[in-house]
N, C-alpha and C. Protein backbone atom coordinates (compact mmCIF):
# COMPACT_ATOMS: atom_id res chain seq x y z
N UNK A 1 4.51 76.18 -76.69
CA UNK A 1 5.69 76.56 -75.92
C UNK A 1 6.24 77.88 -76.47
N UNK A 2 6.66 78.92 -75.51
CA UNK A 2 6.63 80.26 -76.02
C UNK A 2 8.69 79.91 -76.02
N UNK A 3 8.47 80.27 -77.49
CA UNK A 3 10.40 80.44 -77.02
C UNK A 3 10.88 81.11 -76.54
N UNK A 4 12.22 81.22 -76.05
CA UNK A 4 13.07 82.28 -74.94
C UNK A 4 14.06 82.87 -75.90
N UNK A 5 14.37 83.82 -75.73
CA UNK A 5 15.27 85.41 -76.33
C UNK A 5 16.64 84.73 -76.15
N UNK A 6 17.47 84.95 -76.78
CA UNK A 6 18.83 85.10 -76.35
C UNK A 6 18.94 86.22 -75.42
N UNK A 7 19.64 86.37 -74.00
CA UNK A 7 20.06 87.75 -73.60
C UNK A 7 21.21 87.97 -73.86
N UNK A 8 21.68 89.18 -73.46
CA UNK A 8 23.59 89.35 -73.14
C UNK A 8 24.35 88.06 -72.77
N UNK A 9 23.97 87.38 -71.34
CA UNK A 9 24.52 86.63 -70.29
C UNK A 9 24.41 85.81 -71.15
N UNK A 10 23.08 85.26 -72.09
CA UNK A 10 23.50 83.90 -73.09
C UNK A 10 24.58 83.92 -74.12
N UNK A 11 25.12 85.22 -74.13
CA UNK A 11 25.58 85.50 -75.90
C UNK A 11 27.34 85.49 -75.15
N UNK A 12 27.48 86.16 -73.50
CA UNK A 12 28.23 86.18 -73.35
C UNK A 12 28.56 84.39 -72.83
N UNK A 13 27.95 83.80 -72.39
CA UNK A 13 28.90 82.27 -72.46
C UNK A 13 28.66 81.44 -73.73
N UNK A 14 28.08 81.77 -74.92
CA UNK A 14 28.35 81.65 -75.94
C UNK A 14 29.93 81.64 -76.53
N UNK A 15 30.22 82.82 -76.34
CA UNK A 15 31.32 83.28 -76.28
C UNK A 15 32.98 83.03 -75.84
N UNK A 16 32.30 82.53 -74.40
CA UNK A 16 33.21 81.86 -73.28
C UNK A 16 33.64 80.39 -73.62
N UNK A 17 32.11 79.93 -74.39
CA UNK A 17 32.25 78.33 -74.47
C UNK A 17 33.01 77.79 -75.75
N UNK A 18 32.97 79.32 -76.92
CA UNK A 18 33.27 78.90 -77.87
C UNK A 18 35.03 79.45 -77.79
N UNK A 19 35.15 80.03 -77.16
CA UNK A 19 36.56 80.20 -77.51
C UNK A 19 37.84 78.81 -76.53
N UNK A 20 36.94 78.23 -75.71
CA UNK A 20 37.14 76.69 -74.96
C UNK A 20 37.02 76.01 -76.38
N UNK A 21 36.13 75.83 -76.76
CA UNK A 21 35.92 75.02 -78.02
C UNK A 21 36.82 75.18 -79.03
N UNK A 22 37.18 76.51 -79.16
CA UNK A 22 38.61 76.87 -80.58
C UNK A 22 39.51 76.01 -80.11
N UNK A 23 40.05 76.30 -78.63
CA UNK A 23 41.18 75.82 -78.30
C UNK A 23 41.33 74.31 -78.32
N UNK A 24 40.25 73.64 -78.03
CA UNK A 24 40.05 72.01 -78.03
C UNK A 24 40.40 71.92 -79.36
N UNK A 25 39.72 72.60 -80.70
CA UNK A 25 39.65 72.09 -81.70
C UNK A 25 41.23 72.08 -82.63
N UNK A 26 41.93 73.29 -82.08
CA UNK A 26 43.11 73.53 -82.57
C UNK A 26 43.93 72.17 -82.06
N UNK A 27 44.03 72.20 -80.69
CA UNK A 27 44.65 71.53 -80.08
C UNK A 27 44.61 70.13 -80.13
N UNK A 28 43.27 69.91 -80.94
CA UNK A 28 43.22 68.29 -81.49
C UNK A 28 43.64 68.52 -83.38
N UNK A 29 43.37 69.65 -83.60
CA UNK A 29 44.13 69.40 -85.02
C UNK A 29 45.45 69.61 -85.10
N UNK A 30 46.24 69.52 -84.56
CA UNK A 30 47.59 68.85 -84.48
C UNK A 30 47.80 67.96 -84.77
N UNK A 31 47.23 66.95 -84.96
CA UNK A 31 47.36 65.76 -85.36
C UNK A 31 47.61 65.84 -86.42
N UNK A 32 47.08 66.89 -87.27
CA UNK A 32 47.02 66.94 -88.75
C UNK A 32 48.37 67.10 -89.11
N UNK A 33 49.46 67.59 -88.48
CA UNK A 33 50.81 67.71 -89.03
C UNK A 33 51.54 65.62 -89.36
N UNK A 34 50.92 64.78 -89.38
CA UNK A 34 50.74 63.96 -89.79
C UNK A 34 49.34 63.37 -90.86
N UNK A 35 49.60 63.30 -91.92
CA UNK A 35 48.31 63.57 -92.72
C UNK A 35 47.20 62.66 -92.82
N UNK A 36 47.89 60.98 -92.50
CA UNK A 36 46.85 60.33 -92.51
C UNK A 36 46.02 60.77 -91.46
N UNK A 37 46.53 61.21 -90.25
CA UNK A 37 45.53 61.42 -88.81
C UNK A 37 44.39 62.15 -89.26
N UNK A 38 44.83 63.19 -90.50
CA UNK A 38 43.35 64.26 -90.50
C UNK A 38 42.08 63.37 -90.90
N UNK A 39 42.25 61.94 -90.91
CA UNK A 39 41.26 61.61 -91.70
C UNK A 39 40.40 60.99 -90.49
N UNK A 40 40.76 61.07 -89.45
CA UNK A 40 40.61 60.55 -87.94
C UNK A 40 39.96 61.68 -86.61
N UNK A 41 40.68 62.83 -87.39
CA UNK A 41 40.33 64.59 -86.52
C UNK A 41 39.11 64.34 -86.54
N UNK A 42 37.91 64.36 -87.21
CA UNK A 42 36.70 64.83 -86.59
C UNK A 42 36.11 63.65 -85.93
N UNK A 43 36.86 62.36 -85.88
CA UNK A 43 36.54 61.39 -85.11
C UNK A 43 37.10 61.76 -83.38
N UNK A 44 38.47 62.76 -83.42
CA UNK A 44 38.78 62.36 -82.13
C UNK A 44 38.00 63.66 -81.30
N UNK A 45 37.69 64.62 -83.04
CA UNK A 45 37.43 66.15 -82.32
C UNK A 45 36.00 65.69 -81.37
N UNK A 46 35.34 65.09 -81.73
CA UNK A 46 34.14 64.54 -81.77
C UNK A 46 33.99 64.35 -79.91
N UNK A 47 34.99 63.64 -79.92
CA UNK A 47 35.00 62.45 -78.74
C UNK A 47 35.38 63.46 -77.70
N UNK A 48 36.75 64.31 -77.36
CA UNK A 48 37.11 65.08 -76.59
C UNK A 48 36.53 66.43 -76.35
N UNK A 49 35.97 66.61 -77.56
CA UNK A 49 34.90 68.15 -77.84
C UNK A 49 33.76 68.06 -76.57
N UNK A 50 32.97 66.69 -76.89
CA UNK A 50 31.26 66.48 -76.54
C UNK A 50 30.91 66.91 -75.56
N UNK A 51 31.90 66.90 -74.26
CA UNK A 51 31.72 67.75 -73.05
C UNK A 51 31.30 69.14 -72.76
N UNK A 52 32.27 69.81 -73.55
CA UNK A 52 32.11 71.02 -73.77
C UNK A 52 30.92 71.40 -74.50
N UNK A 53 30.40 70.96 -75.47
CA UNK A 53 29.23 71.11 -76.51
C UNK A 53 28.10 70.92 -75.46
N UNK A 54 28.29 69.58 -74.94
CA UNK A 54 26.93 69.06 -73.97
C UNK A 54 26.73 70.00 -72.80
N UNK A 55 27.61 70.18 -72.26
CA UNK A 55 27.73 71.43 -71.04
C UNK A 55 26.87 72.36 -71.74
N UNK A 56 27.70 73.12 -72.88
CA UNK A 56 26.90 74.29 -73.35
C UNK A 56 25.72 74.16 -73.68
N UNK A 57 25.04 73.21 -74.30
CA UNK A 57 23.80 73.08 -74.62
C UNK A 57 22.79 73.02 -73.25
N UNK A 58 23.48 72.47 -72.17
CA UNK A 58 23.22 72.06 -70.70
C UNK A 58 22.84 73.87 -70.13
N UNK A 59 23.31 74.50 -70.37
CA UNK A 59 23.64 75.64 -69.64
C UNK A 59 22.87 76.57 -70.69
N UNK A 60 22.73 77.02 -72.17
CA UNK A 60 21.90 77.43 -72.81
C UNK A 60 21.26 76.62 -73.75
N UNK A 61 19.34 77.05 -73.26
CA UNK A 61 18.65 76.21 -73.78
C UNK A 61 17.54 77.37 -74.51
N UNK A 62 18.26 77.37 -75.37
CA UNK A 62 17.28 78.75 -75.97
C UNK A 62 17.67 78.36 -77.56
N UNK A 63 16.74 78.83 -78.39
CA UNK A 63 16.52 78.72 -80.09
C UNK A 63 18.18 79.66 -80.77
N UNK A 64 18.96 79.24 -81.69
CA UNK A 64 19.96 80.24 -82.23
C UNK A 64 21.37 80.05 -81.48
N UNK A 65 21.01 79.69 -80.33
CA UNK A 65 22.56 79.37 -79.06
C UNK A 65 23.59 78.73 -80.08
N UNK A 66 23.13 77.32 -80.02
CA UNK A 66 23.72 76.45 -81.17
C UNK A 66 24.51 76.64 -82.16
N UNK A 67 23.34 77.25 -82.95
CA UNK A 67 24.04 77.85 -84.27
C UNK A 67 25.21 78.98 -84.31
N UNK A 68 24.74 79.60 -83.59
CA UNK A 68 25.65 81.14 -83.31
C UNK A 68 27.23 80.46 -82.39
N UNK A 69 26.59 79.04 -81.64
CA UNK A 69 28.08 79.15 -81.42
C UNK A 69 29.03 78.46 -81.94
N UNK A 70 28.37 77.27 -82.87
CA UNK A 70 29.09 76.54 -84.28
C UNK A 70 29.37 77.43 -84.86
N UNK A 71 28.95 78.71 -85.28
CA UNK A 71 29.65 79.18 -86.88
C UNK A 71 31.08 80.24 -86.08
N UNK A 72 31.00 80.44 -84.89
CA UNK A 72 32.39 80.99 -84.33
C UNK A 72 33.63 80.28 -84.97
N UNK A 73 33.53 79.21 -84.35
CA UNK A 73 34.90 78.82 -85.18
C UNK A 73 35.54 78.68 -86.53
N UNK A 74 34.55 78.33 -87.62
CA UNK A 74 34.53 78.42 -88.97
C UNK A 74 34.64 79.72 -89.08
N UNK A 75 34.29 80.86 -88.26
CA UNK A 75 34.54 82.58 -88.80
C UNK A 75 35.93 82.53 -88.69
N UNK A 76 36.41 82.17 -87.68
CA UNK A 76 37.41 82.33 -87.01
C UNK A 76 38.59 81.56 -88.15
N UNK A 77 38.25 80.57 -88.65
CA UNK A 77 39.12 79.70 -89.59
C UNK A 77 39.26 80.13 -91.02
N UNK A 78 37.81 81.23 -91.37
CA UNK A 78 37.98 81.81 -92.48
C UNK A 78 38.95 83.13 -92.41
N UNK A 79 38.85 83.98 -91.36
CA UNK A 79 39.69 85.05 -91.27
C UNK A 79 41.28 84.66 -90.75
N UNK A 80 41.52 83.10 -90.89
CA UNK A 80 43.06 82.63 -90.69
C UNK A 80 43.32 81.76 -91.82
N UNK A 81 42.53 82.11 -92.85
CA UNK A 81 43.03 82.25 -94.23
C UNK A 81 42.31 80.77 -94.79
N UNK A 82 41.51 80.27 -94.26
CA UNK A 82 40.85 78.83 -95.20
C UNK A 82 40.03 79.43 -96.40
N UNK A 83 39.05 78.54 -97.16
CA UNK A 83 38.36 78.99 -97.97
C UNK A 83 37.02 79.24 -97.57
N UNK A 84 36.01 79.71 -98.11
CA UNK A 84 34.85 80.09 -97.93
C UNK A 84 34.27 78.41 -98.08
N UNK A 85 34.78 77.44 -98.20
CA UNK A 85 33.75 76.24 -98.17
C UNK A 85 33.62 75.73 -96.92
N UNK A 86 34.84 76.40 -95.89
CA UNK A 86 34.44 75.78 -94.45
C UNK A 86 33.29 76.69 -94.08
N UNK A 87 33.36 77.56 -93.85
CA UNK A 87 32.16 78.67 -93.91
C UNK A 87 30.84 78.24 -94.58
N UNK A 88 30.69 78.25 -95.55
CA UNK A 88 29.21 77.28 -96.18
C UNK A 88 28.96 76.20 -95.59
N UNK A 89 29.84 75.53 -95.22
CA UNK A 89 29.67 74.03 -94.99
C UNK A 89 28.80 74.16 -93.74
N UNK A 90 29.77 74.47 -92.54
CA UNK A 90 29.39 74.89 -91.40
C UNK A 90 28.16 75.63 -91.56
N UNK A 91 27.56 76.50 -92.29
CA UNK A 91 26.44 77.02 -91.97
C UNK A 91 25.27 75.68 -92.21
N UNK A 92 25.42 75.35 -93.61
CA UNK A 92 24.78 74.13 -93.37
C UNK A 92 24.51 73.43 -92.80
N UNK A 93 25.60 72.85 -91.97
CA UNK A 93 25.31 71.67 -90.99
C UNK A 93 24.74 72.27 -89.63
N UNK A 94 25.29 73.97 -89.13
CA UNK A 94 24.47 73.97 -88.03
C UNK A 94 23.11 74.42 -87.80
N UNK A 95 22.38 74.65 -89.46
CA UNK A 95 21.08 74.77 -89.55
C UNK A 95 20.56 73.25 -89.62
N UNK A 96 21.16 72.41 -89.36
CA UNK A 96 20.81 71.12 -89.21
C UNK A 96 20.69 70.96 -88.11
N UNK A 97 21.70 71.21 -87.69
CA UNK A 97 22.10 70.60 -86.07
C UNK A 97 20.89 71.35 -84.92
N UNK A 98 20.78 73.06 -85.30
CA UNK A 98 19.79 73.69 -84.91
C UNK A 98 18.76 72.99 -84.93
N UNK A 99 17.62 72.79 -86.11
CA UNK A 99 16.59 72.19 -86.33
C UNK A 99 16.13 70.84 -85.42
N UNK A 100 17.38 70.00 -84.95
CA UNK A 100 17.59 68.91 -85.00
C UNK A 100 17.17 69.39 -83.10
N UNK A 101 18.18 70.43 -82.74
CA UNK A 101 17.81 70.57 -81.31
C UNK A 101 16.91 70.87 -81.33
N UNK A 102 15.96 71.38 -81.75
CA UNK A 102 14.61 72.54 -81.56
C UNK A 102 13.37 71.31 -81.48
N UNK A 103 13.50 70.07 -82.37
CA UNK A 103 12.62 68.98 -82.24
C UNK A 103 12.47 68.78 -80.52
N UNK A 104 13.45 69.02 -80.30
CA UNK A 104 13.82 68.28 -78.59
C UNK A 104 13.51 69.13 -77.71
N UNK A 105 13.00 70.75 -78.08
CA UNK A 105 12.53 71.51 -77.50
C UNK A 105 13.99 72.04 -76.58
N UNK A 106 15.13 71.49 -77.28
CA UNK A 106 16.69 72.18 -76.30
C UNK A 106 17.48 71.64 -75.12
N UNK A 107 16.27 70.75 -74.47
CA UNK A 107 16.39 70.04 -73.64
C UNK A 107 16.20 68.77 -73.36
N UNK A 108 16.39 68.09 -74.05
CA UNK A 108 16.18 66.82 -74.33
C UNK A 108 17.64 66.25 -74.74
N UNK A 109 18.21 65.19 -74.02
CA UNK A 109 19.26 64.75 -74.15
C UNK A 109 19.67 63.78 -75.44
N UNK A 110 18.33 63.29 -75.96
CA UNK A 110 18.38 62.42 -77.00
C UNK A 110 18.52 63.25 -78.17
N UNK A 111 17.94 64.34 -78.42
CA UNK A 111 17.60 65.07 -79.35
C UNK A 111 19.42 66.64 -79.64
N UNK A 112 19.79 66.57 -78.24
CA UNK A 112 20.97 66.83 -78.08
C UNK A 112 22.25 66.48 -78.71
N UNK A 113 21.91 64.50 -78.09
CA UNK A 113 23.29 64.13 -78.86
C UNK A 113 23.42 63.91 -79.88
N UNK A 114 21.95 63.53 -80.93
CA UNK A 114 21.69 63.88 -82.27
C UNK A 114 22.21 65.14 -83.06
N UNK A 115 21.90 66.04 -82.52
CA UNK A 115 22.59 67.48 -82.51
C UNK A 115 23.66 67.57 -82.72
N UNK A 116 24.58 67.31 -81.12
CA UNK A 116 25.44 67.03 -81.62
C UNK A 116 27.03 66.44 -82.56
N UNK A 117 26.35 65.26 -82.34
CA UNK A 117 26.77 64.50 -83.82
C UNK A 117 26.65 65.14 -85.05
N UNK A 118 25.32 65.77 -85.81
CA UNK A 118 25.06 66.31 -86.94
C UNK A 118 26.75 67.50 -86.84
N UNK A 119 26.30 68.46 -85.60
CA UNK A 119 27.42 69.46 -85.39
C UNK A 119 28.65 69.25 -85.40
N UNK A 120 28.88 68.05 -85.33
CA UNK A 120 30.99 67.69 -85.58
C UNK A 120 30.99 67.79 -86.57
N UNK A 121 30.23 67.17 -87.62
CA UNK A 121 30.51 66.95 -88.92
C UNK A 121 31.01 68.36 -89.06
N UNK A 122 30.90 69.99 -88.67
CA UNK A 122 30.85 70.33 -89.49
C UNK A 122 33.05 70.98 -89.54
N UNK A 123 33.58 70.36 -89.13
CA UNK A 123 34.91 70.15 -89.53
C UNK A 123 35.31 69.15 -90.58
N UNK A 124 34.35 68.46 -91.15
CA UNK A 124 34.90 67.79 -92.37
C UNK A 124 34.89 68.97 -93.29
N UNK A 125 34.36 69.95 -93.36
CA UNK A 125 34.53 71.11 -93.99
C UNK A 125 35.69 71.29 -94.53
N UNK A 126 36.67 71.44 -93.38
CA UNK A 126 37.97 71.40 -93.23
C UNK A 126 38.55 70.71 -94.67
N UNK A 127 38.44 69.93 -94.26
CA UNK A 127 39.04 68.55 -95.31
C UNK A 127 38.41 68.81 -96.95
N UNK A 128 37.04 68.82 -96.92
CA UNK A 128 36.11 68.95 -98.10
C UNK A 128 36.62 70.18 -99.11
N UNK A 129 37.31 71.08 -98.59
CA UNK A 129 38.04 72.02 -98.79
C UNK A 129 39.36 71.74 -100.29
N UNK A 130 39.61 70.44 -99.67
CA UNK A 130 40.33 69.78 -100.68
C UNK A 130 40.15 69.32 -102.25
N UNK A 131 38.70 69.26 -101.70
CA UNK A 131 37.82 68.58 -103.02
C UNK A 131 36.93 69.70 -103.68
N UNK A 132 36.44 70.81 -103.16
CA UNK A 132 35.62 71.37 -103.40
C UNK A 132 35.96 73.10 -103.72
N UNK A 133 37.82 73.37 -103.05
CA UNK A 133 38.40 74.29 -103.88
C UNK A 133 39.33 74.40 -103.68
N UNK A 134 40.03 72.86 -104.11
CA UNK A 134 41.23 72.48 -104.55
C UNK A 134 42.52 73.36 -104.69
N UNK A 135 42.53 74.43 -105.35
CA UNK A 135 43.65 75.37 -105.87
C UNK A 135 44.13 76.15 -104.24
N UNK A 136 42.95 76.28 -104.11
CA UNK A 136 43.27 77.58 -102.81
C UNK A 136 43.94 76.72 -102.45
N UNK A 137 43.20 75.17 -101.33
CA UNK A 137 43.57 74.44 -100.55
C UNK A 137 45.34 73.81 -100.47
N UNK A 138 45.28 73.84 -102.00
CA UNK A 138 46.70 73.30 -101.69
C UNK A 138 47.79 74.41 -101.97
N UNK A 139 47.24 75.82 -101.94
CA UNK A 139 48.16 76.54 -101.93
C UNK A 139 48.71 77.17 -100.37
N UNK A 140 47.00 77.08 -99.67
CA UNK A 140 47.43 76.86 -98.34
C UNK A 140 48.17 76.27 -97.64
N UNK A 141 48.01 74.76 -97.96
CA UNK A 141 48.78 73.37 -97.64
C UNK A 141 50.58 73.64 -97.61
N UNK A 142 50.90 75.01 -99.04
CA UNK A 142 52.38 74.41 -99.36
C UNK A 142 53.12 74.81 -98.40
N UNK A 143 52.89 75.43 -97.43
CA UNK A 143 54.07 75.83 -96.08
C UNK A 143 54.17 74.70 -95.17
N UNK A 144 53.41 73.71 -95.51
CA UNK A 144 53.76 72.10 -94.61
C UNK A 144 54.56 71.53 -95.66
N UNK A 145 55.07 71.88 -97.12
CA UNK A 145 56.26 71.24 -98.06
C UNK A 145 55.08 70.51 -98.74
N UNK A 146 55.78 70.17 -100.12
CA UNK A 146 54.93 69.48 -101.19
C UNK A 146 54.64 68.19 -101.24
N UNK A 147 55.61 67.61 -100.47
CA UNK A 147 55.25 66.02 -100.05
C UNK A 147 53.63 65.70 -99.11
N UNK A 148 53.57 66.69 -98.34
CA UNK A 148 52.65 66.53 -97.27
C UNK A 148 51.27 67.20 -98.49
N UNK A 149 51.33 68.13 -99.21
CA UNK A 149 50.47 67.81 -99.88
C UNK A 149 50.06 67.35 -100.80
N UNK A 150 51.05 66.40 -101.40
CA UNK A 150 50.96 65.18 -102.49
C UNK A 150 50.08 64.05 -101.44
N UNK A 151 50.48 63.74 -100.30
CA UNK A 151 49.96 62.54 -99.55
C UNK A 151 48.48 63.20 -99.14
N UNK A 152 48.19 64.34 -98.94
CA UNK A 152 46.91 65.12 -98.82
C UNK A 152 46.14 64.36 -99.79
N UNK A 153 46.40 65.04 -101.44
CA UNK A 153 45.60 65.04 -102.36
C UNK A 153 45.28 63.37 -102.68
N UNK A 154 46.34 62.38 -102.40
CA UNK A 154 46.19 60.87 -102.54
C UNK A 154 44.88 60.45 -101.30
N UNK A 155 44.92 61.41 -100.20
CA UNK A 155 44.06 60.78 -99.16
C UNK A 155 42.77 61.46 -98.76
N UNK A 156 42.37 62.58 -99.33
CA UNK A 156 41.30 63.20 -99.79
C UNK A 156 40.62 63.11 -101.00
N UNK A 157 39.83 61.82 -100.90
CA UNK A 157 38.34 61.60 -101.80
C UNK A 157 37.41 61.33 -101.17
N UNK A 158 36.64 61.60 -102.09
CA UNK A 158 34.97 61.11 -101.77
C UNK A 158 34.46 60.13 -100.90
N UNK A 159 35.29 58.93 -101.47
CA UNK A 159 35.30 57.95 -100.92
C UNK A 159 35.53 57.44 -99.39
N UNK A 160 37.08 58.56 -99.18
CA UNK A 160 37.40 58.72 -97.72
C UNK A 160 36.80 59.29 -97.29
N UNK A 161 36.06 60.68 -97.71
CA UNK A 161 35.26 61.67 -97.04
C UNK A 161 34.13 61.04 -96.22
N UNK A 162 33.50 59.88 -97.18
CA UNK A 162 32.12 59.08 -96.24
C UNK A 162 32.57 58.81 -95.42
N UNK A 163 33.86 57.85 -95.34
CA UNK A 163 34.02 57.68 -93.25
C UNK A 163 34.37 58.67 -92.40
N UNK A 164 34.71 59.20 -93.07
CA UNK A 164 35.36 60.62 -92.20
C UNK A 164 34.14 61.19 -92.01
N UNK A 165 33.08 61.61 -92.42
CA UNK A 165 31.63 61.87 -92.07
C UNK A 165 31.13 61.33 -91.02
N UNK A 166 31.20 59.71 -91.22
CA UNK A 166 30.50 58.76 -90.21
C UNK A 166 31.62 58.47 -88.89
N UNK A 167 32.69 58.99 -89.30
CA UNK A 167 33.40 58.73 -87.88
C UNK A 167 33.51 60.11 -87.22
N UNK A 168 32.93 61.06 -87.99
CA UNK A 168 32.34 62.33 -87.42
C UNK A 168 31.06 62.24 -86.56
N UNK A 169 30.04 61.56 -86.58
CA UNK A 169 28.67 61.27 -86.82
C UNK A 169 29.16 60.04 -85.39
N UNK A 170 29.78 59.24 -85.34
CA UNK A 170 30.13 58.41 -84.55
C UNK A 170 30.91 59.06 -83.19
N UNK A 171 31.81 59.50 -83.72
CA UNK A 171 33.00 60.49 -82.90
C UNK A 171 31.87 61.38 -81.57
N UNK A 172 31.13 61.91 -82.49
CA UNK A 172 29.63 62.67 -81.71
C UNK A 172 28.89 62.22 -80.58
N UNK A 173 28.26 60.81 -81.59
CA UNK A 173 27.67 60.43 -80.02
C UNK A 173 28.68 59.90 -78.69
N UNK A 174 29.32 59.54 -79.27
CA UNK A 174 30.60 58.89 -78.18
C UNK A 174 30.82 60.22 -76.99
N UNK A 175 31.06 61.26 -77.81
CA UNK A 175 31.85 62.53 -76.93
C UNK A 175 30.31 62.99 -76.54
N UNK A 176 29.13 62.78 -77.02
CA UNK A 176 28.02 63.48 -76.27
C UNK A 176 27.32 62.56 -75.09
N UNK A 177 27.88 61.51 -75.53
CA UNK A 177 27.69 60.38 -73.96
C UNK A 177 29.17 59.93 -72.93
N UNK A 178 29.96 60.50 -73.51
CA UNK A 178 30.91 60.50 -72.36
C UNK A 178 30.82 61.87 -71.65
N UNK A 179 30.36 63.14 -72.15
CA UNK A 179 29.89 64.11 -71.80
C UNK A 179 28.60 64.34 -70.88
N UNK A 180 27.31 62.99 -71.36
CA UNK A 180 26.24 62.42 -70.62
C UNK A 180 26.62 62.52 -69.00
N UNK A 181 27.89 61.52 -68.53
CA UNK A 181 28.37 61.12 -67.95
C UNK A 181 28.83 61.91 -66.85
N UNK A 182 29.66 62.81 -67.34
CA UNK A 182 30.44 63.61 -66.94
C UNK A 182 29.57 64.95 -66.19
N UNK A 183 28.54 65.52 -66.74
CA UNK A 183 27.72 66.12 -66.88
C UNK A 183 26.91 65.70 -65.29
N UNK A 184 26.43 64.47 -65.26
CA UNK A 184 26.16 64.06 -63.89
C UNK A 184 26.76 63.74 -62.84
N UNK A 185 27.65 63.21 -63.28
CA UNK A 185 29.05 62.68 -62.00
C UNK A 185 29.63 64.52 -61.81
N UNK A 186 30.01 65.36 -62.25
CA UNK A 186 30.48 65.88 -61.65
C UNK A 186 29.75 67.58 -61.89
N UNK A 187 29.07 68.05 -62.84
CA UNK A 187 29.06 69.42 -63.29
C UNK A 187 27.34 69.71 -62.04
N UNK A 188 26.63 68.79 -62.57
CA UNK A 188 25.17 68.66 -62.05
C UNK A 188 25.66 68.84 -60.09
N UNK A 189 26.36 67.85 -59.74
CA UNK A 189 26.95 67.87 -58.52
C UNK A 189 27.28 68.91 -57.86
N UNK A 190 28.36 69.82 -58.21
CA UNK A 190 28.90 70.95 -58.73
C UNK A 190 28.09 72.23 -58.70
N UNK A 191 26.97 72.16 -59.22
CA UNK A 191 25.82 73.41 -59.64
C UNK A 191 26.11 74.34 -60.24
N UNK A 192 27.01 73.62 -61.52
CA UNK A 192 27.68 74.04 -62.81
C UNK A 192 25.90 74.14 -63.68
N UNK A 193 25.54 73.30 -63.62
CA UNK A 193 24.59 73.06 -64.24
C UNK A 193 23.07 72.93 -63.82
């Protein structure tokens, strides 16, 4: 199978899809101004995201799409002042998530929502941030007041981090099969897709 190029037109709804995607993602981390919820964000980002992810994957099916349009938002989160571990993190996981589509040849729905599951995770970043460079993180944190990041540092461990992974990992397939769904009932219909 000969792979296909990115063109302009792919790079430009790259673009389109990911700045839909910032806004979902902001707009579900709100929650976080309550602290236990952040431990829940990449569970709900997961679920309300998958549409948008599945669409895009639906609409570009080419090698690099993926990746290039996961690490948008982590750029975007490093130049609004996080640390460089959301940035690593995220690259990591969407050379996963990449790999993971490319088995499936891009088009393959199974191999997709695998994908995208691996790809939520990569907002535990977010959080991991806590554990992995601590100082910055909670110097970031102190304009939400010191209480909110005393209850932070009590609710960011390791320990929590595994579910927060797996309800990342969970959160995924959920939003990449309610996206399944959606995708046929109305986008396919449509000739969105």
């Amino acid at each position: 199978m000969k792979e296909k190029k990115l063109k302009i037109k792919d790079l430009v709804t790259i673009g389109v899809f990911a700045v839909i995607y910032f806004v979902v993602t902001f707009a579900v981390g709100m929650i976080g101004v309550i602290p236990i919820l952040f431990l829940i964000y990449p569970t709900i980002l997961g679920i309300v995201s998958g549409t948008v992810v599945m669409l895009f994957m639906a609409k570009v099916q080419k090698p690099w799409a993926l990746f290039i349009f996961g690490m948008l938002s982590p750029l975007i989160m490093l130049v609004g002042g996080h640390t460089y571990v959301i940035l690593l993190h995220a690259f990591a996981v969407m050379i996963i998530a990449e790999l993971i589509r490319r088995i499936g040849h891009y088009n393959s729905f199974k191999y997709n929502m695998l994908s995208f599951a691996i790809f939520n995770t990569w907002i535990c970043g977010s959080l991991m941030q806590m554990l992995w460079a601590r100082e910055k993180y909670i110097e970031l944190s102190m304009m939400m007041g010191k209480e909110y990041v005393d209850i932070l540092i009590k609710l960011i461990t390791y320990q929590h981090m595994a579910l927060v992974y797996l309800g990342a990992i969970i959160g995924g397939l959920i939003g990449a099969n309610i996206g399944r769904i959606l995708l046929k009932k109305h986008f396919i219909k449509a000739g969105i897709v």
